[in-house]
N, C-alpha and C. Protein backbone atom coordinates (compact mmCIF):
# COMPACT_ATOMS: atom_id res chain seq x y z
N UNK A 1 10.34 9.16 14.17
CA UNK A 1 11.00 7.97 14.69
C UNK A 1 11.25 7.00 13.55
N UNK A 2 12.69 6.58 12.90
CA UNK A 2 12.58 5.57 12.45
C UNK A 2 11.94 4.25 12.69
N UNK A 3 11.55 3.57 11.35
CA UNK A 3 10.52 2.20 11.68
C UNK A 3 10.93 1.73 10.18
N UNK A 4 11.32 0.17 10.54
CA UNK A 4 11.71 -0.65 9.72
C UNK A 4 9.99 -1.46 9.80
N UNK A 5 9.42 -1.59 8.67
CA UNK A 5 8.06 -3.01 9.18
C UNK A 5 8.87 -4.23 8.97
N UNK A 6 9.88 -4.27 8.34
CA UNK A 6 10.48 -5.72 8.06
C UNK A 6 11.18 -6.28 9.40
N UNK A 7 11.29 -6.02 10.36
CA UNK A 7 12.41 -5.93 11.24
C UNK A 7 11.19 -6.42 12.81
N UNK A 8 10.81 -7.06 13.16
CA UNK A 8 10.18 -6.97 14.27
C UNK A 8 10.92 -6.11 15.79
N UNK A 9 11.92 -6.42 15.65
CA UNK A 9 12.56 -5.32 16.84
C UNK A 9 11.92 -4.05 16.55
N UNK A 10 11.98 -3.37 15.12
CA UNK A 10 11.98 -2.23 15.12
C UNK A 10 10.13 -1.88 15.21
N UNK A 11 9.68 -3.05 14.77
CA UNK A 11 8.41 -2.43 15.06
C UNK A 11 7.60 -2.49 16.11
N UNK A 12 8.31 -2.99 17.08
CA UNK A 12 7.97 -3.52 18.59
C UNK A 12 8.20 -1.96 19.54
N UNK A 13 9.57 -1.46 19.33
CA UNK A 13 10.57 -0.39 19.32
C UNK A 13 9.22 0.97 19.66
N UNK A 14 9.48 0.89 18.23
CA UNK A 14 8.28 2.03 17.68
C UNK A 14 6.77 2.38 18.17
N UNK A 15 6.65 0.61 17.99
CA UNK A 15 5.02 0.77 18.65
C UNK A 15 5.07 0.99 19.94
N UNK A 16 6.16 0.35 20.80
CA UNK A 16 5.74 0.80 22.30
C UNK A 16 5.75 2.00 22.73
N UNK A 17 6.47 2.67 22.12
CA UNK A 17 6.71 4.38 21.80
C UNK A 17 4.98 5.03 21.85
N UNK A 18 3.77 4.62 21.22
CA UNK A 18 2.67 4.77 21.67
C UNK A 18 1.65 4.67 22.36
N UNK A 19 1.19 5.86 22.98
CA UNK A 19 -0.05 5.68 24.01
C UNK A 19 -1.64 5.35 23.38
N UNK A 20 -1.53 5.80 22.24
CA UNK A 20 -2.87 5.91 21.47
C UNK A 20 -2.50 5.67 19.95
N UNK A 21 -3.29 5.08 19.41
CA UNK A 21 -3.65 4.91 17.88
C UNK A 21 -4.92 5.18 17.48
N UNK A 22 -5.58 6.10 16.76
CA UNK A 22 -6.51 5.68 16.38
C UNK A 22 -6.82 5.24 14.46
N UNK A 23 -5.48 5.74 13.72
CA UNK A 23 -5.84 5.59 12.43
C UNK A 23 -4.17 4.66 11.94
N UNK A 24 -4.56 3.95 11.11
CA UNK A 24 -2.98 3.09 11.34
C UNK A 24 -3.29 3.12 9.22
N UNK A 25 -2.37 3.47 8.85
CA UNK A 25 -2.00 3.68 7.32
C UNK A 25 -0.75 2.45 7.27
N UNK A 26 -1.08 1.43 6.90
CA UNK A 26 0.11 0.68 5.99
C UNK A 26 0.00 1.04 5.14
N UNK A 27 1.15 2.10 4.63
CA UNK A 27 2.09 2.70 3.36
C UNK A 27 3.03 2.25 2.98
N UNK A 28 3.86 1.20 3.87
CA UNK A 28 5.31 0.56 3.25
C UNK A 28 4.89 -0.46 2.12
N UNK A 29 5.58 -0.29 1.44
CA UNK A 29 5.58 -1.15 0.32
C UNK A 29 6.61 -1.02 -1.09
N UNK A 30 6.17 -0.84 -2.15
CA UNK A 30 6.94 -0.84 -2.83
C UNK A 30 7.61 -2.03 -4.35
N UNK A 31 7.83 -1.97 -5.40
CA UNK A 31 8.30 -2.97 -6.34
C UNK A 31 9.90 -2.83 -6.50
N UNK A 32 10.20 -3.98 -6.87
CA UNK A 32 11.33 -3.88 -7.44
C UNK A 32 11.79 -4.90 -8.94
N UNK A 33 12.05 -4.18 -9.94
CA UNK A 33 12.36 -4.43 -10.95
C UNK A 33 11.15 -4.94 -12.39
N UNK A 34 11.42 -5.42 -13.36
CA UNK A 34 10.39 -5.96 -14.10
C UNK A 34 10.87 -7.04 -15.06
N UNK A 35 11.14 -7.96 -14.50
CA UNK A 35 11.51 -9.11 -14.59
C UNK A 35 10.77 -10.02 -14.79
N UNK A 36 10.40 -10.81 -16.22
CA UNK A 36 9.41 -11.65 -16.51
C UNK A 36 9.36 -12.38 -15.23
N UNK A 37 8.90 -13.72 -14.79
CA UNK A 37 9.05 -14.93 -14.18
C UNK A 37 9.91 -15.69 -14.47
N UNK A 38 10.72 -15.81 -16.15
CA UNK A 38 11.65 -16.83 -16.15
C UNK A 38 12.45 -16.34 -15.60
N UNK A 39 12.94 -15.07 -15.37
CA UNK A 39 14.39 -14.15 -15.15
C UNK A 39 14.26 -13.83 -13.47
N UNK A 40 13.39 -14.11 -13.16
CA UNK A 40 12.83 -13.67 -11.62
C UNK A 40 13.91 -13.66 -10.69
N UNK A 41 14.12 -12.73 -9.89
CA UNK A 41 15.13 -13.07 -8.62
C UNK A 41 14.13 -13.37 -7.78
N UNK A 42 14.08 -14.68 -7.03
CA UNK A 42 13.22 -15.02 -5.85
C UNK A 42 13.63 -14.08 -4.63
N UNK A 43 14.67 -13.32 -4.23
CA UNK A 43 15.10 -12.74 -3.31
C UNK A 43 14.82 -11.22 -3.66
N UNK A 44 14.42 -11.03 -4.86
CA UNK A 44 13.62 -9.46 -4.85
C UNK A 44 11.77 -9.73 -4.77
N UNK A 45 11.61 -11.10 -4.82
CA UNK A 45 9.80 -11.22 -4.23
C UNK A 45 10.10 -10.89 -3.22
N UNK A 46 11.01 -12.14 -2.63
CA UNK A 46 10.91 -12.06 -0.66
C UNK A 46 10.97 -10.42 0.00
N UNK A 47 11.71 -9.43 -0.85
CA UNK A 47 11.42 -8.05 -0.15
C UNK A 47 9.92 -7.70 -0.66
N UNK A 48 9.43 -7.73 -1.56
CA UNK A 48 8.13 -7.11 -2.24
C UNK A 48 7.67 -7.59 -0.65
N UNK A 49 7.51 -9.28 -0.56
CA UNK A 49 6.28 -9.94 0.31
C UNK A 49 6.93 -9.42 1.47
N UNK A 50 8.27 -9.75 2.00
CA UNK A 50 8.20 -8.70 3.18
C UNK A 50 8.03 -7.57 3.50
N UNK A 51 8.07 -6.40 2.91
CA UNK A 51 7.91 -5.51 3.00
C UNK A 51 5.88 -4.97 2.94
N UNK A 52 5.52 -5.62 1.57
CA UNK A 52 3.92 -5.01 1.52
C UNK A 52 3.40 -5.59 2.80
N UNK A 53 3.98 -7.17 2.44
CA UNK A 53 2.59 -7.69 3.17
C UNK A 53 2.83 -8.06 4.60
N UNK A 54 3.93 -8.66 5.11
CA UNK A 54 4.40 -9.05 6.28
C UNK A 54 4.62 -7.49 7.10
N UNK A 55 5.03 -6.60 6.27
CA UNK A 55 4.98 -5.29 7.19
C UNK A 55 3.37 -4.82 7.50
N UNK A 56 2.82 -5.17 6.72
CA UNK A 56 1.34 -4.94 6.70
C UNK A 56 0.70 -5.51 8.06
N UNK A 57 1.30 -6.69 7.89
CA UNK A 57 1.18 -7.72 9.47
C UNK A 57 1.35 -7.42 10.73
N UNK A 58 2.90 -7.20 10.39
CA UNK A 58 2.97 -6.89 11.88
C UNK A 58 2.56 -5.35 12.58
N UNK A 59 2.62 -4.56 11.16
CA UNK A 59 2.27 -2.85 12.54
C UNK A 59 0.77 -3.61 12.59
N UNK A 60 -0.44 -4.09 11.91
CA UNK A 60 -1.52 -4.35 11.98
C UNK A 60 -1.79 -4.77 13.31
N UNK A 61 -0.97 -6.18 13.17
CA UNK A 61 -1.42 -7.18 14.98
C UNK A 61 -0.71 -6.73 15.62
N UNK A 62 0.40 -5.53 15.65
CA UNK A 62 0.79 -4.93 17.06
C UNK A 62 -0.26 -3.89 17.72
N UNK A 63 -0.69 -2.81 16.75
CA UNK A 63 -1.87 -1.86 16.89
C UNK A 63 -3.30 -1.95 17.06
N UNK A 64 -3.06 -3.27 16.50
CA UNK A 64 -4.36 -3.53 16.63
C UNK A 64 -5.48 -3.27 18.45
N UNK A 65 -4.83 -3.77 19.52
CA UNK A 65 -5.31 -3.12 20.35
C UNK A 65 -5.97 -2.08 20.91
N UNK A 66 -4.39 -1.13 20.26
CA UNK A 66 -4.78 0.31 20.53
C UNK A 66 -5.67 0.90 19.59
N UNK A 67 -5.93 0.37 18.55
CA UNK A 67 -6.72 0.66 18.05
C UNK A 67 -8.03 0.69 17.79
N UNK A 68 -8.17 -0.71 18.56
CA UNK A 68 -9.64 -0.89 18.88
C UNK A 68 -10.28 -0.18 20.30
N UNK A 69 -9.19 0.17 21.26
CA UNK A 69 -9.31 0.77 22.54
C UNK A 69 -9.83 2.32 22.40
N UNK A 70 -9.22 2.76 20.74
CA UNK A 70 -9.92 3.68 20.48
C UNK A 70 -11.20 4.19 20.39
N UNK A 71 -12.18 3.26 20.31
CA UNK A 71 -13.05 3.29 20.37
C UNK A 71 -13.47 4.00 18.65
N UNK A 72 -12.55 4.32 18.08
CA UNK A 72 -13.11 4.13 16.87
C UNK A 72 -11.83 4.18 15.57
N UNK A 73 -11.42 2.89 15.64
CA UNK A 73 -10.04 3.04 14.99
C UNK A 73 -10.37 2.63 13.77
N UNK A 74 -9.15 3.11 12.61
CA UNK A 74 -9.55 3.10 11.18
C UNK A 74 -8.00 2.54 10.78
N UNK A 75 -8.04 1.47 10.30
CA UNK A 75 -6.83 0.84 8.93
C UNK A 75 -7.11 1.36 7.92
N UNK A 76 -6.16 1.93 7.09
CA UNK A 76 -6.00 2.15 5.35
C UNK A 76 -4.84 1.07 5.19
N UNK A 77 -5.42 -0.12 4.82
CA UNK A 77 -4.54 -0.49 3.57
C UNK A 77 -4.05 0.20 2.42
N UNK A 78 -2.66 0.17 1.95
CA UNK A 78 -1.93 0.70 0.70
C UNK A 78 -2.14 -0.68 -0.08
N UNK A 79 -3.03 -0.77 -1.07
CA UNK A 79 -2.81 -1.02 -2.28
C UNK A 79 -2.60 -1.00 -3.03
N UNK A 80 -3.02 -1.08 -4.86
CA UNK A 80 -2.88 -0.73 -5.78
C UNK A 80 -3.80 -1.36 -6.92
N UNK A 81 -3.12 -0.46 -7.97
CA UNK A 81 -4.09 -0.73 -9.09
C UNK A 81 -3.62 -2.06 -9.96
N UNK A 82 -2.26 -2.65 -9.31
CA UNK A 82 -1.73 -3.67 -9.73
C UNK A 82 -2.35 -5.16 -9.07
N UNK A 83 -3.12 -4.67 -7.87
CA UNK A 83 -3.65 -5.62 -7.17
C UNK A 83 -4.92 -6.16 -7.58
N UNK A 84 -4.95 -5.46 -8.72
CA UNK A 84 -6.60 -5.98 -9.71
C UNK A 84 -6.14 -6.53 -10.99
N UNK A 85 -4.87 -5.90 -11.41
CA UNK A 85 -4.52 -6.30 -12.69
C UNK A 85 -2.97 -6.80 -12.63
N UNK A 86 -2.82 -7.86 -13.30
CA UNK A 86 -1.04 -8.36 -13.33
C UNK A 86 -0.77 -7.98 -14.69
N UNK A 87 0.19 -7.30 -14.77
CA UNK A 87 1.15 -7.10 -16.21
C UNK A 87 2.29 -7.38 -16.30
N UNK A 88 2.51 -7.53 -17.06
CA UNK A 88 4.54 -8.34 -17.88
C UNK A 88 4.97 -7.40 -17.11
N UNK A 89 6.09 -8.67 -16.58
CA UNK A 89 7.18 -8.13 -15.52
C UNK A 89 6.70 -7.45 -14.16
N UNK A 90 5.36 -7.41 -14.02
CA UNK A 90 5.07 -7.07 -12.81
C UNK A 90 4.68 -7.90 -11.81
N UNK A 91 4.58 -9.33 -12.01
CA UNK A 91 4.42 -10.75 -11.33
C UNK A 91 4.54 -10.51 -10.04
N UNK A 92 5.93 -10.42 -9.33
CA UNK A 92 6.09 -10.20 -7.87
C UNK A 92 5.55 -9.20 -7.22
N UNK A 93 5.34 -7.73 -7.80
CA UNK A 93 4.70 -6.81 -7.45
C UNK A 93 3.14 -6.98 -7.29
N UNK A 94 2.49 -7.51 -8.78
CA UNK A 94 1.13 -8.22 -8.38
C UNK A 94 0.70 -9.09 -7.33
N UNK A 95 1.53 -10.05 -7.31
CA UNK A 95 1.45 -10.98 -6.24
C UNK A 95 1.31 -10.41 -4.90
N UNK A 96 2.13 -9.43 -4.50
CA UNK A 96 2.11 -9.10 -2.97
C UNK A 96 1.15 -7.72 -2.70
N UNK A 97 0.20 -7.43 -4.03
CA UNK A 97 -0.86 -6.63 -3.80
C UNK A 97 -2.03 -7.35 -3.96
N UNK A 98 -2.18 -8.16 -4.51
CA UNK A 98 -3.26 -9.10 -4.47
C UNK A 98 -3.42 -9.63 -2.94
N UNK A 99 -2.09 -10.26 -2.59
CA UNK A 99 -2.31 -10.12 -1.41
C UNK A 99 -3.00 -9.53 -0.38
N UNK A 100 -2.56 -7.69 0.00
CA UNK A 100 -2.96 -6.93 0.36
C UNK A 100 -4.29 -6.95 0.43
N UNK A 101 -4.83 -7.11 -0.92
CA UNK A 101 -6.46 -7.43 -1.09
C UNK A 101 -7.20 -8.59 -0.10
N UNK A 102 -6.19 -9.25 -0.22
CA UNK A 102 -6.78 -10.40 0.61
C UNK A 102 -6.80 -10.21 2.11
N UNK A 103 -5.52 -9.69 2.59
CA UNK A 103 -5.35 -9.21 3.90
C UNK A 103 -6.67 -8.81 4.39
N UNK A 104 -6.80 -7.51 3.51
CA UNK A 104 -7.49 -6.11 3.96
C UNK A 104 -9.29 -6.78 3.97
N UNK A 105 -9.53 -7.78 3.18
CA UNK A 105 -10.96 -8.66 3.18
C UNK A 105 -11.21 -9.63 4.44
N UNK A 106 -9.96 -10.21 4.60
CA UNK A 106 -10.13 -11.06 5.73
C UNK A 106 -10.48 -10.57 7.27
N UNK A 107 -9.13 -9.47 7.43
CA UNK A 107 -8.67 -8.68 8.25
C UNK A 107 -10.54 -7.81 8.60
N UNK A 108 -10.97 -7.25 7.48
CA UNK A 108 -12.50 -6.08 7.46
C UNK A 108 -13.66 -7.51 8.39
N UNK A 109 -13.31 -8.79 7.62
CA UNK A 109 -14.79 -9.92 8.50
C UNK A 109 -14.07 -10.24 9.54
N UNK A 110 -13.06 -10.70 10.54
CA UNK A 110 -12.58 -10.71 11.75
C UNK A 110 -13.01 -9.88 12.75
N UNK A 111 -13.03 -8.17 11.82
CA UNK A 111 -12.76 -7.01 12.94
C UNK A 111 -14.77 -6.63 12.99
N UNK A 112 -15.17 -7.26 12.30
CA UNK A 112 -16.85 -7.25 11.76
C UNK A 112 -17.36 -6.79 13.04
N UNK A 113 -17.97 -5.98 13.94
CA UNK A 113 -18.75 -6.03 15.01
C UNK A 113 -18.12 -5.39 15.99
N UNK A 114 -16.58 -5.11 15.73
CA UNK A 114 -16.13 -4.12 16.75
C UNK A 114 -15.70 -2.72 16.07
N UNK A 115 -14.91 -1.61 17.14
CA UNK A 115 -14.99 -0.48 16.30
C UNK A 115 -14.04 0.04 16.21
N UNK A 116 -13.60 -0.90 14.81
CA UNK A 116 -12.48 -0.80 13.68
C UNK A 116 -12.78 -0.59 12.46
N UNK A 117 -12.52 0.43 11.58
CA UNK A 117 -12.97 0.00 10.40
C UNK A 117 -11.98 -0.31 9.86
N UNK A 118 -12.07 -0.62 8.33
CA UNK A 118 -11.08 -0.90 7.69
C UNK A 118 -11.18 -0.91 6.06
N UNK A 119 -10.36 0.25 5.77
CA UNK A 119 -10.56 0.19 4.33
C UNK A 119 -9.04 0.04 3.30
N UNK A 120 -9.37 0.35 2.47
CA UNK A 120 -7.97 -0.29 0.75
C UNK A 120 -7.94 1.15 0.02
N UNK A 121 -6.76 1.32 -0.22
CA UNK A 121 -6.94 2.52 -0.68
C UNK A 121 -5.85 1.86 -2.14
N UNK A 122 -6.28 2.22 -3.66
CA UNK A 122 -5.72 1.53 -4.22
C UNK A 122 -5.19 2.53 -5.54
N UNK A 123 -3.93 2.96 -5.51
CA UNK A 123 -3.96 4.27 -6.25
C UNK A 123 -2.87 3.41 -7.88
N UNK A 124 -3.36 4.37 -8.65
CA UNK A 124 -2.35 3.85 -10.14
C UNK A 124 -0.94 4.64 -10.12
N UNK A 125 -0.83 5.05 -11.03
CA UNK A 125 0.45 5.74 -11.29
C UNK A 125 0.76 7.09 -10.69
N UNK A 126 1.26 6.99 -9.97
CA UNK A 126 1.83 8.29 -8.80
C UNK A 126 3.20 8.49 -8.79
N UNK A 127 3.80 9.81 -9.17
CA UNK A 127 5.00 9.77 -9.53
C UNK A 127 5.53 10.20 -7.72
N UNK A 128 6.33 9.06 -7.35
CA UNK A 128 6.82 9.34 -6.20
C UNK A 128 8.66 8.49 -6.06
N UNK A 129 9.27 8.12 -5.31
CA UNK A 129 10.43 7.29 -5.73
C UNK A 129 9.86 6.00 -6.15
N UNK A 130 8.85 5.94 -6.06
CA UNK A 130 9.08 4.40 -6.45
C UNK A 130 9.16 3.39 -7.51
N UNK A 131 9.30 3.95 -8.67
CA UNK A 131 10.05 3.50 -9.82
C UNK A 131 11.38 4.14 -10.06
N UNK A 132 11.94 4.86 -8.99
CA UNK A 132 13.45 4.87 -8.48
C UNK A 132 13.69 3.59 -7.79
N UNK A 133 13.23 3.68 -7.26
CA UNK A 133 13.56 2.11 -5.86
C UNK A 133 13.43 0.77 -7.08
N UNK A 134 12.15 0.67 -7.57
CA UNK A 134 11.55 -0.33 -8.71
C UNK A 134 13.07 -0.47 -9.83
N UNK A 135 13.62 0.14 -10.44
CA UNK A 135 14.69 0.35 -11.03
C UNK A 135 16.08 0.25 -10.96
N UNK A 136 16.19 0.07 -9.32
CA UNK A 136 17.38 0.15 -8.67
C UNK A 136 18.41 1.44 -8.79
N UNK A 137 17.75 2.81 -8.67
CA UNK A 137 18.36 4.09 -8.33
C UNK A 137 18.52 4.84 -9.75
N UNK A 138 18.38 3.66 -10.85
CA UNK A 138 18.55 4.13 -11.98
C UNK A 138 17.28 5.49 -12.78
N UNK A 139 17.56 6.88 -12.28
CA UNK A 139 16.88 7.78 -12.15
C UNK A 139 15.87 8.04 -14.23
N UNK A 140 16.85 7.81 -14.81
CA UNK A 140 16.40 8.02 -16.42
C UNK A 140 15.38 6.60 -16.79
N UNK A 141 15.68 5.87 -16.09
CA UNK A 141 14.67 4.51 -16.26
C UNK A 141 13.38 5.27 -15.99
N UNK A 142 13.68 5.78 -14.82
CA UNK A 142 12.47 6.35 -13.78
C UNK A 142 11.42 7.57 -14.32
N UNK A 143 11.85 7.90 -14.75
CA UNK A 143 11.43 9.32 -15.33
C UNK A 143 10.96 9.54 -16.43
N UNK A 144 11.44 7.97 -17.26
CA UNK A 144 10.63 7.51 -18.50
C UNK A 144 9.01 6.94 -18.53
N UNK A 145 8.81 6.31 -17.34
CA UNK A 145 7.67 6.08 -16.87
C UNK A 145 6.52 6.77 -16.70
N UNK A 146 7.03 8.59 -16.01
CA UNK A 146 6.03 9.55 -16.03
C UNK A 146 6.20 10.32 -17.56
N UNK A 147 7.06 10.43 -18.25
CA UNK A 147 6.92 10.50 -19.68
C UNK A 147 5.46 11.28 -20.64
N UNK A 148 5.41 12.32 -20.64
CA UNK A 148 3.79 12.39 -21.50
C UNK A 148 2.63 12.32 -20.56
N UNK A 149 3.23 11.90 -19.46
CA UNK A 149 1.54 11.51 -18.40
C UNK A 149 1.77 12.39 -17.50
N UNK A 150 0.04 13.10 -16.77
CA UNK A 150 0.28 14.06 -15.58
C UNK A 150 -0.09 12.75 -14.69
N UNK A 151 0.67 12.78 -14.14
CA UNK A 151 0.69 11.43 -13.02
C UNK A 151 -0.28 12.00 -11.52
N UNK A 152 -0.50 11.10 -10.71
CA UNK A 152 -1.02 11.23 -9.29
C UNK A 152 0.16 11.90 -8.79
N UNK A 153 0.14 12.45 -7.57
CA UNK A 153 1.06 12.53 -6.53
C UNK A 153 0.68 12.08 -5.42
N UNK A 154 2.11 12.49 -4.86
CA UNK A 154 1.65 11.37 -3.04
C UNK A 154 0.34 12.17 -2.48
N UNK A 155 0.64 13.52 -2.49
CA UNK A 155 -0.65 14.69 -2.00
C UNK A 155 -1.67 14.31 -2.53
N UNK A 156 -2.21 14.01 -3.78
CA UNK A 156 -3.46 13.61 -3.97
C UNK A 156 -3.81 12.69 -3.64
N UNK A 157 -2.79 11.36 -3.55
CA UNK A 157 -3.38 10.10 -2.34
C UNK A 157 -3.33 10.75 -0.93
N UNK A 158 -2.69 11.44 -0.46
CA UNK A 158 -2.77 11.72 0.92
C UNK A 158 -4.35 12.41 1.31
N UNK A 159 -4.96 12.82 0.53
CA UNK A 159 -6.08 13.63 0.39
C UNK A 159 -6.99 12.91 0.31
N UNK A 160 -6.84 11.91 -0.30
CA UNK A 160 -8.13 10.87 -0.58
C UNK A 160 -7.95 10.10 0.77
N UNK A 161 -6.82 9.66 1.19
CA UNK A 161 -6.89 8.84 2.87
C UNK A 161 -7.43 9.91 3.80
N UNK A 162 -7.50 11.73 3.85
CA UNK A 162 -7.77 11.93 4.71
C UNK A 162 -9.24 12.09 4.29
N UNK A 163 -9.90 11.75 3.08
CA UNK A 163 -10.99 11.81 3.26
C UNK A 163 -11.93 10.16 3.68
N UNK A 164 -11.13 9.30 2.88
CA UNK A 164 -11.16 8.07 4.02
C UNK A 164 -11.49 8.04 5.71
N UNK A 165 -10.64 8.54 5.89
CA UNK A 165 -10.56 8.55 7.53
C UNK A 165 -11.36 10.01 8.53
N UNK A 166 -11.97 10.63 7.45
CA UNK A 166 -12.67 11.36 8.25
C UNK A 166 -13.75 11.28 8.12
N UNK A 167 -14.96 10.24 7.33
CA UNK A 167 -16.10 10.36 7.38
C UNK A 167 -16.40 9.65 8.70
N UNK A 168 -17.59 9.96 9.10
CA UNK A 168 -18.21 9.73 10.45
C UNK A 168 -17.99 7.90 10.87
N UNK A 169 -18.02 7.63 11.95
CA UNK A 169 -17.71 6.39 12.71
C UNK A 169 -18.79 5.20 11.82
N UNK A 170 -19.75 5.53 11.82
CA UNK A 170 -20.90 4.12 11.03
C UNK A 170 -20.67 4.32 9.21
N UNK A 171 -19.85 5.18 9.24
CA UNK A 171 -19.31 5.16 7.52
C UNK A 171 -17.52 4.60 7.41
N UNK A 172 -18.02 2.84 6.31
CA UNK A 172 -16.66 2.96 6.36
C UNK A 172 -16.63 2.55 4.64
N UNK A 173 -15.28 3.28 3.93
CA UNK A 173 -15.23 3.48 2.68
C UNK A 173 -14.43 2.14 2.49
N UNK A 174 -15.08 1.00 1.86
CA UNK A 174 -14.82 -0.45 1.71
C UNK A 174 -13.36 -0.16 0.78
N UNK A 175 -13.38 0.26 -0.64
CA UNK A 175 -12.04 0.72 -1.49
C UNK A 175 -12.12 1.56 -2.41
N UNK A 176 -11.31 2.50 -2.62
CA UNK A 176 -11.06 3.72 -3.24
C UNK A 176 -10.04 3.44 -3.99
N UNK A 177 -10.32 3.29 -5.44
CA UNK A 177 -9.43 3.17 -6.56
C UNK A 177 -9.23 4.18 -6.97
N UNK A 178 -8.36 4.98 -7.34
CA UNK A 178 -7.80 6.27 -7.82
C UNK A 178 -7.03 6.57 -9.07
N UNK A 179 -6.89 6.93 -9.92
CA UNK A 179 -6.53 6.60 -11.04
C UNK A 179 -5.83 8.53 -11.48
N UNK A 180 -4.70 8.22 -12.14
CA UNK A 180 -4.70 9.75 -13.13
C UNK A 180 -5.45 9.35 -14.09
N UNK A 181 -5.71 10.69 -14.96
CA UNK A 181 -6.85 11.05 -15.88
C UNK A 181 -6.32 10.52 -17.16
N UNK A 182 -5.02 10.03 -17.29
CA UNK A 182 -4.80 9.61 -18.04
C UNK A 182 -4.12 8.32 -18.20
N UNK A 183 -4.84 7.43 -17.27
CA UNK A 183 -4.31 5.83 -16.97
C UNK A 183 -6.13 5.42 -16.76
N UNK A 184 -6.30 3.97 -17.52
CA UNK A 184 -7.27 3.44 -17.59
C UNK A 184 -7.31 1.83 -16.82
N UNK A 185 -5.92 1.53 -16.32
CA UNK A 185 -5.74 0.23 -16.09
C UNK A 185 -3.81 0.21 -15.87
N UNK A 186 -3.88 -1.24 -15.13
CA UNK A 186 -2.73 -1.25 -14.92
C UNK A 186 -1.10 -0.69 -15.75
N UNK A 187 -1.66 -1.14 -16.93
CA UNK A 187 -0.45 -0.88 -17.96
C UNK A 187 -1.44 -0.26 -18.51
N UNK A 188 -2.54 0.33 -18.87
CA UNK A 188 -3.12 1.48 -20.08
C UNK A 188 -2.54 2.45 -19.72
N UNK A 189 -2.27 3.75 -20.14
CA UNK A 189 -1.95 4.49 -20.18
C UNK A 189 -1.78 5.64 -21.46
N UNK A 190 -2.20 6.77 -21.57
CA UNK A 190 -2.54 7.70 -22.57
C UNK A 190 -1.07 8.85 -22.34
N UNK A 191 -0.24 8.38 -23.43
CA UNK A 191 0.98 9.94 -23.39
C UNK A 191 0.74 10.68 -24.50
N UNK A 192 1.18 11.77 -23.92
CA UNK A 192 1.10 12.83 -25.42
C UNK A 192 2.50 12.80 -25.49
């Protein structure tokens, strides 16, 4: 089923479309460009923040119900490794993962005592589109990035959320930073 998170129709749409939730993954997200702060387009934050964090919002407080009706429902926040560290030209992108951080802290003491858990899943460099999208389609920008490095893939984050979400109900994995073997930090990075 298509699902816009930016769009409240569409995520109203979508969600009513469900009888049950029990594991809810905010994955939308995404950067665009690397643009100091003086050069900044304020209208490529407003997608970063709508998209990470306001989409983060709303599937959250729509599901949230069903998720707690579950009797044992689990959030993965999509974070990142940018959400610990800010680097040149990554300002707007930092900003709306830091966020996330904040969400996903506030959101974990609210839900404190009922049975929700809620964890951050916070991965580094994963070669997926999204320094296509980050670039604006420009594919050789993109491809310079994974360059020399064996990068993450989406499958190896997908692996780590399903191990997230399958340990037992009184286990909940607070955040899982994930890193390739050859990235030490936001911008570190080791190429041959």
């Amino acid at each position: 089923m298509p699902l816009d998170v930016t769009d409240e129709d569409s995520v109203e749409h979508f969600c009513a479309e469900l009888e049950t939730c029990r594991v809810l993954v905010n994955n939308a997200g995404g950067a665009l460009g690397l643009d100091r702060i003086e050069n900044a387009d304020p209208g490529e934050w407003l997608t970063m923040y709508e998209t990470n964090v306001l989409g983060t919002l709303r599937m959250t407080k729509r599901l949230l119900p069903l998720l707690e009706s579950s009797g044992d429902g689990h959030v993965v926040m999509m974070g990142s490794i940018a959400g610990y560290e800010p680097y040149v030209g990554g300002a707007g992108y930092n900003a709306a993962k830091f966020a996330i951080r904040s969400v996903t802290r506030v959101l974990r003491l609210e839900l404190l005592g009922r049975p929700v858990r809620v964890s951050e899943m916070d991965p580094g460099l994963v070669e997926t589109e999204f320094s296509v999208v980050r670039f604006h389609g420009d594919r050789a920008r993109a491809a310079a990035v994974y360059e020399g490095v064996t990068p993450l893939s989406a499958d190896d984050i997908a692996e780590c959320i399903g191990f997230i979400v399958s340990r037992p109900s009184h286990v909940n994995v607070d955040t899982m930073v994930v890193l390739a073997r050859d990235q030490a930090g936001a911008a570190t990075v080791h190429r041959r």
